[in-house]
N, C-alpha and C. Protein backbone atom coordinates (compact mmCIF):
# COMPACT_ATOMS: atom_id res chain seq x y z
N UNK A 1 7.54 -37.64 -11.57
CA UNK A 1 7.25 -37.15 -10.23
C UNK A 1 7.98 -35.83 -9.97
N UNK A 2 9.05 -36.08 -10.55
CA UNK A 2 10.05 -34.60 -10.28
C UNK A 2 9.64 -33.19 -10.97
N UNK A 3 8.92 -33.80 -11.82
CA UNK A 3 8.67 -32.37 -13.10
C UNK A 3 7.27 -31.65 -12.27
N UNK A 4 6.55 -32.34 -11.61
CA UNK A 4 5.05 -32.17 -11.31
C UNK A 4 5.69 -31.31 -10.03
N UNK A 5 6.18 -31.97 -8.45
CA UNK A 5 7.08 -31.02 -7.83
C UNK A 5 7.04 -29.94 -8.07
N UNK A 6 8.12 -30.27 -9.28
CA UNK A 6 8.68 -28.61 -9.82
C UNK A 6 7.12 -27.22 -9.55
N UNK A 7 6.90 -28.02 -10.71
CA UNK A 7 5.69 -27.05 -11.23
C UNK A 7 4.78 -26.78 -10.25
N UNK A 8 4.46 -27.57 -8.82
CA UNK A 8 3.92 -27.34 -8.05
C UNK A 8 4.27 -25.99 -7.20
N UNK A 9 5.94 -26.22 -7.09
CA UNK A 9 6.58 -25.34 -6.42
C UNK A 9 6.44 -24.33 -6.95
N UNK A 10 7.02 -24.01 -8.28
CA UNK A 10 6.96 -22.57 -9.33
C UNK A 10 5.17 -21.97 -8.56
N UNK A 11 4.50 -22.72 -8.66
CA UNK A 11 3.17 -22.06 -8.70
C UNK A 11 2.80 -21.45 -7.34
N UNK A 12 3.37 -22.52 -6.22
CA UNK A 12 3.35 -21.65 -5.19
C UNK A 12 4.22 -20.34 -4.87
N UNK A 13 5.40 -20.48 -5.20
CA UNK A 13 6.70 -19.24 -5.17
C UNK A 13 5.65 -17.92 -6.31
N UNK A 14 4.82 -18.21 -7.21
CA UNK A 14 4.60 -17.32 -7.89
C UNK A 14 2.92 -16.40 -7.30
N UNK A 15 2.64 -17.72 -6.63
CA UNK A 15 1.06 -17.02 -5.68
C UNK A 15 1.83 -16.41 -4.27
N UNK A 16 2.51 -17.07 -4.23
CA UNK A 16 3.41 -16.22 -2.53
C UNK A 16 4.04 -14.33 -3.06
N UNK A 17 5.09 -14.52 -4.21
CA UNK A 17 5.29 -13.49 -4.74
C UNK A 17 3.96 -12.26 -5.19
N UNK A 18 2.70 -12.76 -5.59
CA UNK A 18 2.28 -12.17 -6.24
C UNK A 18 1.59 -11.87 -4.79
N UNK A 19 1.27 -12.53 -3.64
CA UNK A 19 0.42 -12.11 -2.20
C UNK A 19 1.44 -11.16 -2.11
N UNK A 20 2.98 -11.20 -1.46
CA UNK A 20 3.82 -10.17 -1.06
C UNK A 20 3.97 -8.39 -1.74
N UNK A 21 3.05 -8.75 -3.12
CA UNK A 21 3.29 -7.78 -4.36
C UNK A 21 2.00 -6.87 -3.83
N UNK A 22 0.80 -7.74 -3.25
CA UNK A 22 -0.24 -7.11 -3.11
C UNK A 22 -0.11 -6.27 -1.46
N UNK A 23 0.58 -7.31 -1.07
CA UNK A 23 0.42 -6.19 0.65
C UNK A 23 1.87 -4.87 0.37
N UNK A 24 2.28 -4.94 -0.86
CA UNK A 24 3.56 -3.68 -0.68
C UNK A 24 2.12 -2.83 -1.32
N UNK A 25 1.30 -2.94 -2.68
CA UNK A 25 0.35 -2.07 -3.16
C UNK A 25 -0.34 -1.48 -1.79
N UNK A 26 -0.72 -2.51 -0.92
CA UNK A 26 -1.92 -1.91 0.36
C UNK A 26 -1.09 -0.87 1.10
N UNK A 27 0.04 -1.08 0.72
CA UNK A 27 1.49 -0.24 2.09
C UNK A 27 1.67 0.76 1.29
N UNK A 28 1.43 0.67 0.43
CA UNK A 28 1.69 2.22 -0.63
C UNK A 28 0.64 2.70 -0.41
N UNK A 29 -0.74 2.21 -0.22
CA UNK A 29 -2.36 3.09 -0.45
C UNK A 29 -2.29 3.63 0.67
N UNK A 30 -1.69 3.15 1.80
CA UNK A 30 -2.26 3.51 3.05
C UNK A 30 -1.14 4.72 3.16
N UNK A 31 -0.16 4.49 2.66
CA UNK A 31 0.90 5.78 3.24
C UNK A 31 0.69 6.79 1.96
N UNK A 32 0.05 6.96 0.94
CA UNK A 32 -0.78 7.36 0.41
C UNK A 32 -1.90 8.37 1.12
N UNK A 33 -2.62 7.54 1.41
CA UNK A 33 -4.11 7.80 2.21
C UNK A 33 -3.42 8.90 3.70
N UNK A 34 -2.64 8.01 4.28
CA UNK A 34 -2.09 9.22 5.44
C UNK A 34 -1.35 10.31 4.97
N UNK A 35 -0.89 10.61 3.46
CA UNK A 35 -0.45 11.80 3.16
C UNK A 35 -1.14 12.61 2.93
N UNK A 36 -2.11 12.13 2.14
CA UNK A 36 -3.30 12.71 1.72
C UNK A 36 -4.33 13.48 2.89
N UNK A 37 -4.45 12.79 3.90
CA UNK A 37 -4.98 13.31 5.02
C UNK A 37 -3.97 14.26 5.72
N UNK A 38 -3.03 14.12 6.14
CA UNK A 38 -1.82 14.75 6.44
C UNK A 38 -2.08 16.52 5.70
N UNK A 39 -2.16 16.51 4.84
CA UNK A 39 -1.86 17.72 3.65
C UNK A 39 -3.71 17.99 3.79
N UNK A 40 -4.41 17.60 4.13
CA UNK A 40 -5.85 17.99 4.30
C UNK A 40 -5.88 18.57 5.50
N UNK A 41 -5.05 18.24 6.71
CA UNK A 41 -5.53 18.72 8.06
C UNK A 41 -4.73 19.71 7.72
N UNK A 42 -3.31 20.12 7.18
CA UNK A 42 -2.49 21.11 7.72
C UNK A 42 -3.73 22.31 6.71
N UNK A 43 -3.79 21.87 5.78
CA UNK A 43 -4.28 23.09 4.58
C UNK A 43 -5.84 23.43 5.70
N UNK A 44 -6.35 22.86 6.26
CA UNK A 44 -7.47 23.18 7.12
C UNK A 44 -7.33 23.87 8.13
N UNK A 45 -6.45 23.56 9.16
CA UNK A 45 -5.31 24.35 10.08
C UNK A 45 -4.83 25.94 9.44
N UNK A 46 -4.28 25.73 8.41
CA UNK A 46 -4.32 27.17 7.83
C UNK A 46 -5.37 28.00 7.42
N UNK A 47 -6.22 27.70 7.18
CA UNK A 47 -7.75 28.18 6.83
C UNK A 47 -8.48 28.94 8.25
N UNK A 48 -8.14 27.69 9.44
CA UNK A 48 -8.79 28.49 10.62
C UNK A 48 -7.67 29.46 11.02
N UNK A 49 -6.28 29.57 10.72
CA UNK A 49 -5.41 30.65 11.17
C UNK A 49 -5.94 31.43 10.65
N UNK A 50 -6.41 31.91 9.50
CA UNK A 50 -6.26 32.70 8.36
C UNK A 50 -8.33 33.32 8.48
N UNK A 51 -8.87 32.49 9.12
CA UNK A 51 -9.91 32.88 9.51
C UNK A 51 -10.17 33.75 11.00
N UNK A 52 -9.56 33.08 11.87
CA UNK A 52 -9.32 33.71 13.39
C UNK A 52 -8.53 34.88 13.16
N UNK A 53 -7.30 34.76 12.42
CA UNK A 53 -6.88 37.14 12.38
C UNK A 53 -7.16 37.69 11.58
């Protein structure tokens, strides 16, 4: 009974770890994605300076 437990537990601690692993990847894409946009508006912003004088 004790060994099955175990192994029950390991498997959940290792699907919990591996969910927590996936929402840090989504937290990286997205602050990613807002840099990426970030560095698109300013470089666009400079384009209309650089167009208007």
């Amino acid at each position: 009974m004790g060994l099955l437990y175990e192994m029950v537990l390991k498997k959940r601690k290792s699907a919990f770890l591996m969910q927590q692993l996936g929402k840090g990847n989504e937290a990286a894409n997205q602050n990613i994605s807002h840099k990426m946009l970030d560095d698109a508006s300013t470089h666009i912003k400079l384009k209309i300076q650089q167009t208007t004088y």
